[in-house]
PDB file of N, CA and C in Angstrom:
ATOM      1  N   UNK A   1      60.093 -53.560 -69.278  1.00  0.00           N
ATOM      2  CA  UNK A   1      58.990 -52.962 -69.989  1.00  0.00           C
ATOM      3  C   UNK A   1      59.222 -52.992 -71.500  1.00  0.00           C
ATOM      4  N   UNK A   2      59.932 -52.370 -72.021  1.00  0.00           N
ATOM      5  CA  UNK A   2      60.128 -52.202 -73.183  1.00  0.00           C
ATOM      6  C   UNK A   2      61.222 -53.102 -73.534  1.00  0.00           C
ATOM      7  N   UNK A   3      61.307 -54.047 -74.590  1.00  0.00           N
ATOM      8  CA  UNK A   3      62.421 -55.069 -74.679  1.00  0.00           C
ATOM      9  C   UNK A   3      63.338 -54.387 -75.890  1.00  0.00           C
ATOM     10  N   UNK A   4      63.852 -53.502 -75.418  1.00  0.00           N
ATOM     11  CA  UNK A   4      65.146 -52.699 -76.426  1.00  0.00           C
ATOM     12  C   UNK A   4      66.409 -52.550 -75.447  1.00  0.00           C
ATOM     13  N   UNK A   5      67.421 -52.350 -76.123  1.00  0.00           N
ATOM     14  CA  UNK A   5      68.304 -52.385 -76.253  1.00  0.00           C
ATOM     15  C   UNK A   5      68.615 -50.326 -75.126  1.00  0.00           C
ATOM     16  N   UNK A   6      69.210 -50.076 -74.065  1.00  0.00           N
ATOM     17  CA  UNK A   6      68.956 -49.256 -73.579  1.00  0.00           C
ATOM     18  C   UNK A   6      69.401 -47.879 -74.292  1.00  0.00           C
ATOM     19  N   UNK A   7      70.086 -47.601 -75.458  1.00  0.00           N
ATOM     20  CA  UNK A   7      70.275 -46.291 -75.489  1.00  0.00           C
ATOM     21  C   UNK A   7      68.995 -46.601 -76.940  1.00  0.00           C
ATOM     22  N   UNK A   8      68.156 -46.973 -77.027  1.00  0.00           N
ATOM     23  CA  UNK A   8      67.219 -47.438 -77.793  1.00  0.00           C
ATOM     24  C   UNK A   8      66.194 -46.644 -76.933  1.00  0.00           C
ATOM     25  N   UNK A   9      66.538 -47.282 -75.693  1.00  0.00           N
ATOM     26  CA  UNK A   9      64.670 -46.709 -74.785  1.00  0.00           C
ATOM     27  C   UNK A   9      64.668 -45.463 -74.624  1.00  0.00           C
ATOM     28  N   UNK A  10      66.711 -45.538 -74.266  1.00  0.00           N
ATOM     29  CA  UNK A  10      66.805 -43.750 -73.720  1.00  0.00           C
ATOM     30  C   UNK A  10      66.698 -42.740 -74.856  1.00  0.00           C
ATOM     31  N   UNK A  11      66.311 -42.936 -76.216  1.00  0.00           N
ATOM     32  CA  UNK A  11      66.592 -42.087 -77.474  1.00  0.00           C
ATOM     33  C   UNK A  11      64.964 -41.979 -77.541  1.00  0.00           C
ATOM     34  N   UNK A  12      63.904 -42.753 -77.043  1.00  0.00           N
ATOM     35  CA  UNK A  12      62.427 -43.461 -77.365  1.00  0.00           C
ATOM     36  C   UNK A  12      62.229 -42.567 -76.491  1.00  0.00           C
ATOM     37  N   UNK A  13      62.670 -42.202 -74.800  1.00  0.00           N
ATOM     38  CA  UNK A  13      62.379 -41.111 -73.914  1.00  0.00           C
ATOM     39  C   UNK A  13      62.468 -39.709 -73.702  1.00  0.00           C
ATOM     40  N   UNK A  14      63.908 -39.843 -74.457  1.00  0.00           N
ATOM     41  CA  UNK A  14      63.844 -38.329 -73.810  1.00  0.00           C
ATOM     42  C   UNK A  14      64.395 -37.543 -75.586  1.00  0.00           C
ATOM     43  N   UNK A  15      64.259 -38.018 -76.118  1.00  0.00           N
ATOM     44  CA  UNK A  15      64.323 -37.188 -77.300  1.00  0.00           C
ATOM     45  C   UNK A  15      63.037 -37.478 -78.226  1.00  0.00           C
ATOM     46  N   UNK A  16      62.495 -38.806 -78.893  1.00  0.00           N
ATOM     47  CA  UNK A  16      61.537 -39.053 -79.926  1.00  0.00           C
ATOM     48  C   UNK A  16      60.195 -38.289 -79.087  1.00  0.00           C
ATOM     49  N   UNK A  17      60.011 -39.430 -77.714  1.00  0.00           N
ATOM     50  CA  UNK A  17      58.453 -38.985 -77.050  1.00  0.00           C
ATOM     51  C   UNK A  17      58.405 -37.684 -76.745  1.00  0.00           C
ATOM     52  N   UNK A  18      59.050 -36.856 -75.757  1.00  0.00           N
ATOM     53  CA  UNK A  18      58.394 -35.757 -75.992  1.00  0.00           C
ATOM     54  C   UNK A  18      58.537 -34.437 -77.122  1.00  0.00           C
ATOM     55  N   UNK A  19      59.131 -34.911 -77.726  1.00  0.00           N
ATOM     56  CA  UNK A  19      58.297 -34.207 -79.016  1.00  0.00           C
ATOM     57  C   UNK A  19      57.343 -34.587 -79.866  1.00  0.00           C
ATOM     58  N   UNK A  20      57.113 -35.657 -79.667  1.00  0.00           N
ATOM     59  CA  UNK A  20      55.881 -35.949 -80.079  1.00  0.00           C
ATOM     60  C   UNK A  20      54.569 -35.574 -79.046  1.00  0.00           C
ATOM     61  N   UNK A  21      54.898 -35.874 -77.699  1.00  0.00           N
ATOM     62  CA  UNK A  21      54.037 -35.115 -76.799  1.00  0.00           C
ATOM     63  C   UNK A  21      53.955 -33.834 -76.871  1.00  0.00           C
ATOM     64  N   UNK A  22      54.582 -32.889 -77.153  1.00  0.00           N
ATOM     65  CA  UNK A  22      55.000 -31.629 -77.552  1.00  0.00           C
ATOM     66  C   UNK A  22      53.472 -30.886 -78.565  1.00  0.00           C
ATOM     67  N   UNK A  23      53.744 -31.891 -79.597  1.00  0.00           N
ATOM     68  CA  UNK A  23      52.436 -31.638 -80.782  1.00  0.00           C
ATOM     69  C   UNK A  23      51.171 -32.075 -80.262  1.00  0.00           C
ATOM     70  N   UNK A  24      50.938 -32.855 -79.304  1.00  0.00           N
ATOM     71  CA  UNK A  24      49.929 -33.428 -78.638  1.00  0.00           C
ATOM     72  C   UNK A  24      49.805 -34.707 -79.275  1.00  0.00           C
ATOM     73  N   UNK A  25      50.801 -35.699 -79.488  1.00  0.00           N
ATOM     74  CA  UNK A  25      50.674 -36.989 -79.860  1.00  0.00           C
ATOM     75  C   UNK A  25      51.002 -37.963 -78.755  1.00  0.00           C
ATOM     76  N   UNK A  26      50.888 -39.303 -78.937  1.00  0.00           N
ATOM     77  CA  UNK A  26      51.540 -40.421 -78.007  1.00  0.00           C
ATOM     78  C   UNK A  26      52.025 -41.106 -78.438  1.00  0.00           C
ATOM     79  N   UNK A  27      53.336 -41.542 -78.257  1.00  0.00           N
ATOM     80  CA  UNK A  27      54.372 -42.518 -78.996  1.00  0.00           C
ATOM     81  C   UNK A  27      54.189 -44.097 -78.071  1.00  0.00           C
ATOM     82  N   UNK A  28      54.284 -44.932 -79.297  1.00  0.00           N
ATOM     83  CA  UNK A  28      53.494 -46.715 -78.917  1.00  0.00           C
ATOM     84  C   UNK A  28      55.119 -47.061 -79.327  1.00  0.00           C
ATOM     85  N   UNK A  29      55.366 -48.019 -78.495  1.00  0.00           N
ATOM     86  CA  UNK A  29      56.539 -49.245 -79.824  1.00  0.00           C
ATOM     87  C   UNK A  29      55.470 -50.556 -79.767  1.00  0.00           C
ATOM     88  N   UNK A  30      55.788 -51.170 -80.816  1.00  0.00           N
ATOM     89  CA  UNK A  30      54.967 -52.099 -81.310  1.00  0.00           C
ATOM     90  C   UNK A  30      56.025 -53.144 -81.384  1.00  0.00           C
ATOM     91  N   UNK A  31      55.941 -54.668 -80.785  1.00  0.00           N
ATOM     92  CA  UNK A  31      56.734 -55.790 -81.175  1.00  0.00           C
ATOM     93  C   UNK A  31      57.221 -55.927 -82.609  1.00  0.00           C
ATOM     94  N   UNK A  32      58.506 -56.125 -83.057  1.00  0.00           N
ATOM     95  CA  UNK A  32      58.723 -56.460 -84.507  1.00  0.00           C
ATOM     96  C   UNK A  32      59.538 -57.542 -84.418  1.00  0.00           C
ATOM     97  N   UNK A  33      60.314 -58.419 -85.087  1.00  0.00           N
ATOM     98  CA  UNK A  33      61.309 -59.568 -85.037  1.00  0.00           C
ATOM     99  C   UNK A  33      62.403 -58.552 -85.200  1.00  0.00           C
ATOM    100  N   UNK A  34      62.851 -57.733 -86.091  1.00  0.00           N
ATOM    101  CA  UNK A  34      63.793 -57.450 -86.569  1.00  0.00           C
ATOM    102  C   UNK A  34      63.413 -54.959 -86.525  1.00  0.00           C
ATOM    103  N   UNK A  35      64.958 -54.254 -85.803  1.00  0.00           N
ATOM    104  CA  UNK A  35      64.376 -53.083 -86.338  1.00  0.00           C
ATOM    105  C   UNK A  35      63.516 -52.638 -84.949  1.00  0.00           C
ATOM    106  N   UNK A  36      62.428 -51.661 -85.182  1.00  0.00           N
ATOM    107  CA  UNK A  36      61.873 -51.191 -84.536  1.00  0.00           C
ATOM    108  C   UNK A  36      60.568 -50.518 -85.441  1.00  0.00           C
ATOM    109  N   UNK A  37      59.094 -50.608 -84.602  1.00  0.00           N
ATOM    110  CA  UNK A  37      58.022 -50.640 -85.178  1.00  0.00           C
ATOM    111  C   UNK A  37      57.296 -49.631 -84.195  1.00  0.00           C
ATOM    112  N   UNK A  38      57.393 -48.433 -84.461  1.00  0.00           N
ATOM    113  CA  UNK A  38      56.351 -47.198 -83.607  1.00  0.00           C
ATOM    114  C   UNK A  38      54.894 -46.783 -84.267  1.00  0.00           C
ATOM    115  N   UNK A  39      54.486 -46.353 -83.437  1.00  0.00           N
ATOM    116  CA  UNK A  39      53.060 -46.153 -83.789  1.00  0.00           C
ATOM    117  C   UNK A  39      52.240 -44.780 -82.910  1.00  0.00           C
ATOM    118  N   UNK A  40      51.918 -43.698 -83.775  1.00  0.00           N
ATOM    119  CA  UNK A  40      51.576 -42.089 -83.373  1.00  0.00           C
ATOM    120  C   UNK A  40      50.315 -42.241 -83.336  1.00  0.00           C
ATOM    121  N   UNK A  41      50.040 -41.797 -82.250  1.00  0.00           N
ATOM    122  CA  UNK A  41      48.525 -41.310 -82.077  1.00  0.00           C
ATOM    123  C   UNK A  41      48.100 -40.605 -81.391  1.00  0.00           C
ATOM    124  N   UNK A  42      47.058 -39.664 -80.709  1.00  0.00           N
ATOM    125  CA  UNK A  42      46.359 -38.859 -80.485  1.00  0.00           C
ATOM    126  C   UNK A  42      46.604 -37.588 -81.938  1.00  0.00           C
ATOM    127  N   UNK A  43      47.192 -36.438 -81.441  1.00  0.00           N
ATOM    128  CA  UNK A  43      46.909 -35.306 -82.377  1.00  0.00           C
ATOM    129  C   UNK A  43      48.056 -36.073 -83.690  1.00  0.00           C
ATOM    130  N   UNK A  44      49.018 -36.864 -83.604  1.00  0.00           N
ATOM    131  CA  UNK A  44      49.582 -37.326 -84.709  1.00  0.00           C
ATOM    132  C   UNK A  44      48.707 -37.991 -85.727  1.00  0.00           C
ATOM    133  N   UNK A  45      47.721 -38.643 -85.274  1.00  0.00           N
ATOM    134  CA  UNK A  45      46.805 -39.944 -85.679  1.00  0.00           C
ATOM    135  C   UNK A  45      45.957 -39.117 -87.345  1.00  0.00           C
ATOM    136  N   UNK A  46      45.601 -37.964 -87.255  1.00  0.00           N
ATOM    137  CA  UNK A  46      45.161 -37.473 -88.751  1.00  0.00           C
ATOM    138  C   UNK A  46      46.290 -36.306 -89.143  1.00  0.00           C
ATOM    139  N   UNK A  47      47.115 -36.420 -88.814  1.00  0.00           N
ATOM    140  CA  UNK A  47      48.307 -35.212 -89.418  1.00  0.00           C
ATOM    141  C   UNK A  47      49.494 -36.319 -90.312  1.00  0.00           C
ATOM    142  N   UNK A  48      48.658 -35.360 -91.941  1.00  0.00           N
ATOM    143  CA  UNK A  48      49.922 -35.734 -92.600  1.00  0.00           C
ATOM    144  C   UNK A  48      51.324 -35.663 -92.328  1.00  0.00           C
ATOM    145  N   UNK A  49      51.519 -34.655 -91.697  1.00  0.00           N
ATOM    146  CA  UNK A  49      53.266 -34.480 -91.276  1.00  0.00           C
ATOM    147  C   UNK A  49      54.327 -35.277 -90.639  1.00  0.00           C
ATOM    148  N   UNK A  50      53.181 -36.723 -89.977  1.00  0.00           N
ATOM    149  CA  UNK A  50      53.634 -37.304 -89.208  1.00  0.00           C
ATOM    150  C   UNK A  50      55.347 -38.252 -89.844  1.00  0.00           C
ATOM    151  N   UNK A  51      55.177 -38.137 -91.481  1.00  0.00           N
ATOM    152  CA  UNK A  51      55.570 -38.887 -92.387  1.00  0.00           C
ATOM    153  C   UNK A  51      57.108 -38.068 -92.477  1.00  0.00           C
ATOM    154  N   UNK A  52      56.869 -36.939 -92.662  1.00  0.00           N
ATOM    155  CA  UNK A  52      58.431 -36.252 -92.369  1.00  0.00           C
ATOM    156  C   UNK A  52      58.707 -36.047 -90.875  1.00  0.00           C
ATOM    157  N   UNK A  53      58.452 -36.097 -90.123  1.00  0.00           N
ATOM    158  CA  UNK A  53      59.079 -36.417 -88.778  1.00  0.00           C
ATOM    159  C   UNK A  53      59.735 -37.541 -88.644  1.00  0.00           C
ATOM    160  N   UNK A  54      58.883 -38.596 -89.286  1.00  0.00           N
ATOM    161  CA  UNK A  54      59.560 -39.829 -89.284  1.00  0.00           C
ATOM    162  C   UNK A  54      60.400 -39.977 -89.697  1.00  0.00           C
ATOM    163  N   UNK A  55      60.648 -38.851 -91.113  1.00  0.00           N
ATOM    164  CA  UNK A  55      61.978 -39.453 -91.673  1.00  0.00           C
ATOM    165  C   UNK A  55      62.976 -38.976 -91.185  1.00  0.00           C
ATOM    166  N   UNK A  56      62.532 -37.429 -90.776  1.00  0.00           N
ATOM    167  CA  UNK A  56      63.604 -36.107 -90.763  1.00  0.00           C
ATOM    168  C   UNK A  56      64.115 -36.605 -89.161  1.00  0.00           C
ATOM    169  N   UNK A  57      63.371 -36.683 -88.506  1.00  0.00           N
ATOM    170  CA  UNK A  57      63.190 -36.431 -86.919  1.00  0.00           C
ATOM    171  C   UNK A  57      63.596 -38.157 -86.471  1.00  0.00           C
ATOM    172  N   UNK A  58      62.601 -39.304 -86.001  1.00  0.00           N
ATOM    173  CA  UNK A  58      62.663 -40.157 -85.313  1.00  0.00           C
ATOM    174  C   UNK A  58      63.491 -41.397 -85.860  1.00  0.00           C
ATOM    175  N   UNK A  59      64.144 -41.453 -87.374  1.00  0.00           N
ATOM    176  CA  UNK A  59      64.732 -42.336 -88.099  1.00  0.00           C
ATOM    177  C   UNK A  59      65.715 -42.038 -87.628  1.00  0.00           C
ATOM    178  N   UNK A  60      66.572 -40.940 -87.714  1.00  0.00           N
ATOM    179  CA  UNK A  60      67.898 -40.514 -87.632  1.00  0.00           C
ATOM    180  C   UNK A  60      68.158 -40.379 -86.516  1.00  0.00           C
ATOM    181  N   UNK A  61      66.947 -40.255 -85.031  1.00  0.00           N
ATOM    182  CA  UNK A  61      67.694 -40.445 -83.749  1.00  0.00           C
ATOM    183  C   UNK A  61      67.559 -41.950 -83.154  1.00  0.00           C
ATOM    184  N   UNK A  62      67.085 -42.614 -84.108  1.00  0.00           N
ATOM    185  CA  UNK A  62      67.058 -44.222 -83.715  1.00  0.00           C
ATOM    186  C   UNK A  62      68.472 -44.553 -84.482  1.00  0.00           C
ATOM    187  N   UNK A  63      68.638 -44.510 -85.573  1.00  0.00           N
ATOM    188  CA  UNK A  63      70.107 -45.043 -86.139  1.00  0.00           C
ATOM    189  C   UNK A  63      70.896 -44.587 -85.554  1.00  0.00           C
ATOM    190  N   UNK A  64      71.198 -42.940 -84.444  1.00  0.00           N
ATOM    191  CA  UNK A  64      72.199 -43.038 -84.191  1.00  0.00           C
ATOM    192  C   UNK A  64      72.163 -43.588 -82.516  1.00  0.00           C
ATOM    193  N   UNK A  65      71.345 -43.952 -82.121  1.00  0.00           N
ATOM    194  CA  UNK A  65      71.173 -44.547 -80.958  1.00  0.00           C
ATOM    195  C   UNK A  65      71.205 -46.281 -81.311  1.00  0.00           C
ATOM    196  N   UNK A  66      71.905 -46.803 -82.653  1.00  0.00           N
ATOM    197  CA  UNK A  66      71.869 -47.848 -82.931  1.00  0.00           C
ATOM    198  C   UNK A  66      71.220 -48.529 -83.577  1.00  0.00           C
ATOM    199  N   UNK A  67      70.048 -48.595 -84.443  1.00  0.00           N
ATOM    200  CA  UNK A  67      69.103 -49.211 -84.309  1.00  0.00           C
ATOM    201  C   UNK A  67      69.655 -49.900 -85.792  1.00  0.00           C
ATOM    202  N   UNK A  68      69.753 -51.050 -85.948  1.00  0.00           N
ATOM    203  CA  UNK A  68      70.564 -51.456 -87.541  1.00  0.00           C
ATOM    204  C   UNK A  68      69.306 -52.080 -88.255  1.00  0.00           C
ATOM    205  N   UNK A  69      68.447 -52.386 -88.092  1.00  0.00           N
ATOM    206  CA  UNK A  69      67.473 -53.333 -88.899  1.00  0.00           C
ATOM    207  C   UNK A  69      66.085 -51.781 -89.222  1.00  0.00           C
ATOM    208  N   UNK A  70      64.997 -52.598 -89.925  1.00  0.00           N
ATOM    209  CA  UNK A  70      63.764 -51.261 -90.055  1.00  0.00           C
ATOM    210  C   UNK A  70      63.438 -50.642 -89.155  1.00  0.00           C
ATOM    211  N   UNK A  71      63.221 -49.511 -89.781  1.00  0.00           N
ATOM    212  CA  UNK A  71      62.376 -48.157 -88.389  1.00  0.00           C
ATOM    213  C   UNK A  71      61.122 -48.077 -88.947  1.00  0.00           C
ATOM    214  N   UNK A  72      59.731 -48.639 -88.802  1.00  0.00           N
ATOM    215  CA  UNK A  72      58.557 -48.642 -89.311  1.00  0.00           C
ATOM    216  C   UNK A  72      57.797 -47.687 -88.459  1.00  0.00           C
ATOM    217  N   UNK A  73      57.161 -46.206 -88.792  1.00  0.00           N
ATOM    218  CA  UNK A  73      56.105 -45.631 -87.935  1.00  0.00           C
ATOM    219  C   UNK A  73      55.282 -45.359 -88.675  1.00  0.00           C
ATOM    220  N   UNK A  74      54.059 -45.897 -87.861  1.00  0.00           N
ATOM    221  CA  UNK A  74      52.297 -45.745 -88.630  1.00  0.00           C
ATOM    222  C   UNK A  74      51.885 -44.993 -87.611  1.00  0.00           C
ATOM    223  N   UNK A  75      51.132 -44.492 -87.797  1.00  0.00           N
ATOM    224  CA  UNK A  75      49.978 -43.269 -87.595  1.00  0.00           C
ATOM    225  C   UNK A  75      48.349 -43.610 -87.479  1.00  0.00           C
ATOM    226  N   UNK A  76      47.499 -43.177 -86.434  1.00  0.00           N
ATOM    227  CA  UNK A  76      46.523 -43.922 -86.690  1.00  0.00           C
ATOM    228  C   UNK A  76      45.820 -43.453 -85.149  1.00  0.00           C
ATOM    229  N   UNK A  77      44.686 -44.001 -85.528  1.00  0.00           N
ATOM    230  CA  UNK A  77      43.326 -43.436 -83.854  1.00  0.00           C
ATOM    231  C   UNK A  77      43.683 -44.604 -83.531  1.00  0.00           C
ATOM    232  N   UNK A  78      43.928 -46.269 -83.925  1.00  0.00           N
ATOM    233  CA  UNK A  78      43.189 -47.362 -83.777  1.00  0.00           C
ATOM    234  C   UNK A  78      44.893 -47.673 -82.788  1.00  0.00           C
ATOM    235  N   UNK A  79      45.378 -47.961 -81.715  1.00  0.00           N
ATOM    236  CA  UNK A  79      46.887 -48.150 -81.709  1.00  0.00           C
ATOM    237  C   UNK A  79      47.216 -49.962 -81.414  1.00  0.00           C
ATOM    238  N   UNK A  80      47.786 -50.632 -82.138  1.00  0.00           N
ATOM    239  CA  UNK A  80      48.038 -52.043 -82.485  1.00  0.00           C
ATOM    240  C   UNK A  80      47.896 -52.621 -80.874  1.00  0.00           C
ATOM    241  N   UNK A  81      47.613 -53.831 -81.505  1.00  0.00           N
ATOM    242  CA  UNK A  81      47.531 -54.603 -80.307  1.00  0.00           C
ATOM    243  C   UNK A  81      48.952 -54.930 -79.826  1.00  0.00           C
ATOM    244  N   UNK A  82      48.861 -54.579 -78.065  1.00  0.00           N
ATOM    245  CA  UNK A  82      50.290 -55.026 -77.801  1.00  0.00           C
ATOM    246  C   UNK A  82      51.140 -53.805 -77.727  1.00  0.00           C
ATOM    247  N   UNK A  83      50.870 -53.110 -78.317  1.00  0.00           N
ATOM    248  CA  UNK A  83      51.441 -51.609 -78.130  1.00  0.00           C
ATOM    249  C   UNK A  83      51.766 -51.184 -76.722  1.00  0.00           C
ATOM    250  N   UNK A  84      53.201 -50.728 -76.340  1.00  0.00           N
ATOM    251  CA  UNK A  84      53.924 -50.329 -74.993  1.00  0.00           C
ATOM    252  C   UNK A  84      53.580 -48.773 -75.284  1.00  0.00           C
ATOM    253  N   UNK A  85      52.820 -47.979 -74.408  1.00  0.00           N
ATOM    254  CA  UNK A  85      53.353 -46.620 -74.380  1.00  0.00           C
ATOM    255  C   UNK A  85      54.462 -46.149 -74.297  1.00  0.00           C
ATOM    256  N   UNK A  86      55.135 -44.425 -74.621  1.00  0.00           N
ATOM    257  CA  UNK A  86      56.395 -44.695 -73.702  1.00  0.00           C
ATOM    258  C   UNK A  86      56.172 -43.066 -73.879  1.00  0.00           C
ATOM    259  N   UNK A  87      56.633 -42.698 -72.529  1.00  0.00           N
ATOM    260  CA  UNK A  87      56.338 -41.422 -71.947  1.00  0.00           C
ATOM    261  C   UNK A  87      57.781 -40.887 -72.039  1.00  0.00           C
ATOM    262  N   UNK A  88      57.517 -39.506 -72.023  1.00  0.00           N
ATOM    263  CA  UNK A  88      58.763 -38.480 -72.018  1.00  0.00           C
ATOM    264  C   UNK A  88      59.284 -38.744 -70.441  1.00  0.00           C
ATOM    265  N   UNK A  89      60.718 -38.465 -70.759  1.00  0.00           N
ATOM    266  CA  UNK A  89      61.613 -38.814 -69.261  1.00  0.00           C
ATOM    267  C   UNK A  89      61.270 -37.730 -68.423  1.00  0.00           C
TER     268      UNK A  89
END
């Protein structure tokens, strides 16, 4: 399903998604070449805050779950084409 690296998916499950489900959002990964590319939506999709979570919250549990290249998260109603859901464990 998701083409990551496994303590990547397991950091994407049971720590990033449901707290983002938590606020009433849904966490997407989005294909990138290089890094990792997420994408917030439902109640994330018009909340400014989404921007310090990202930094405070979902950056720092992807680097330490490995992640060496960019951590890109956009925000948005519209969610990219190609976009994997990924649900809390």
């Amino acid at each position: 399903m998701l083409d990551l690296p496994e303590p990547i998916v397991r950091t994407l499950r049971e720590i990033v998604a449901p707290l983002v489900e938590a606020d009433g959002g849904v966490l997407y990964v989005v294909r990138k070449a290089s890094g990792v590319r997420l994408h917030l939506a439902g109640a994330c999709a018009g909340c400014p805050g989404y921007r310090i979570t990202s930094t405070e919250v979902i950056e720092p549990a992807l680097r330490a779950a490995g992640v060496k290249g960019d951590i890109d998260v956009t925000a948005g109603w519209t969610v990219p084409e190609g976009a994997l859901r990924v649900n809390a464990a």
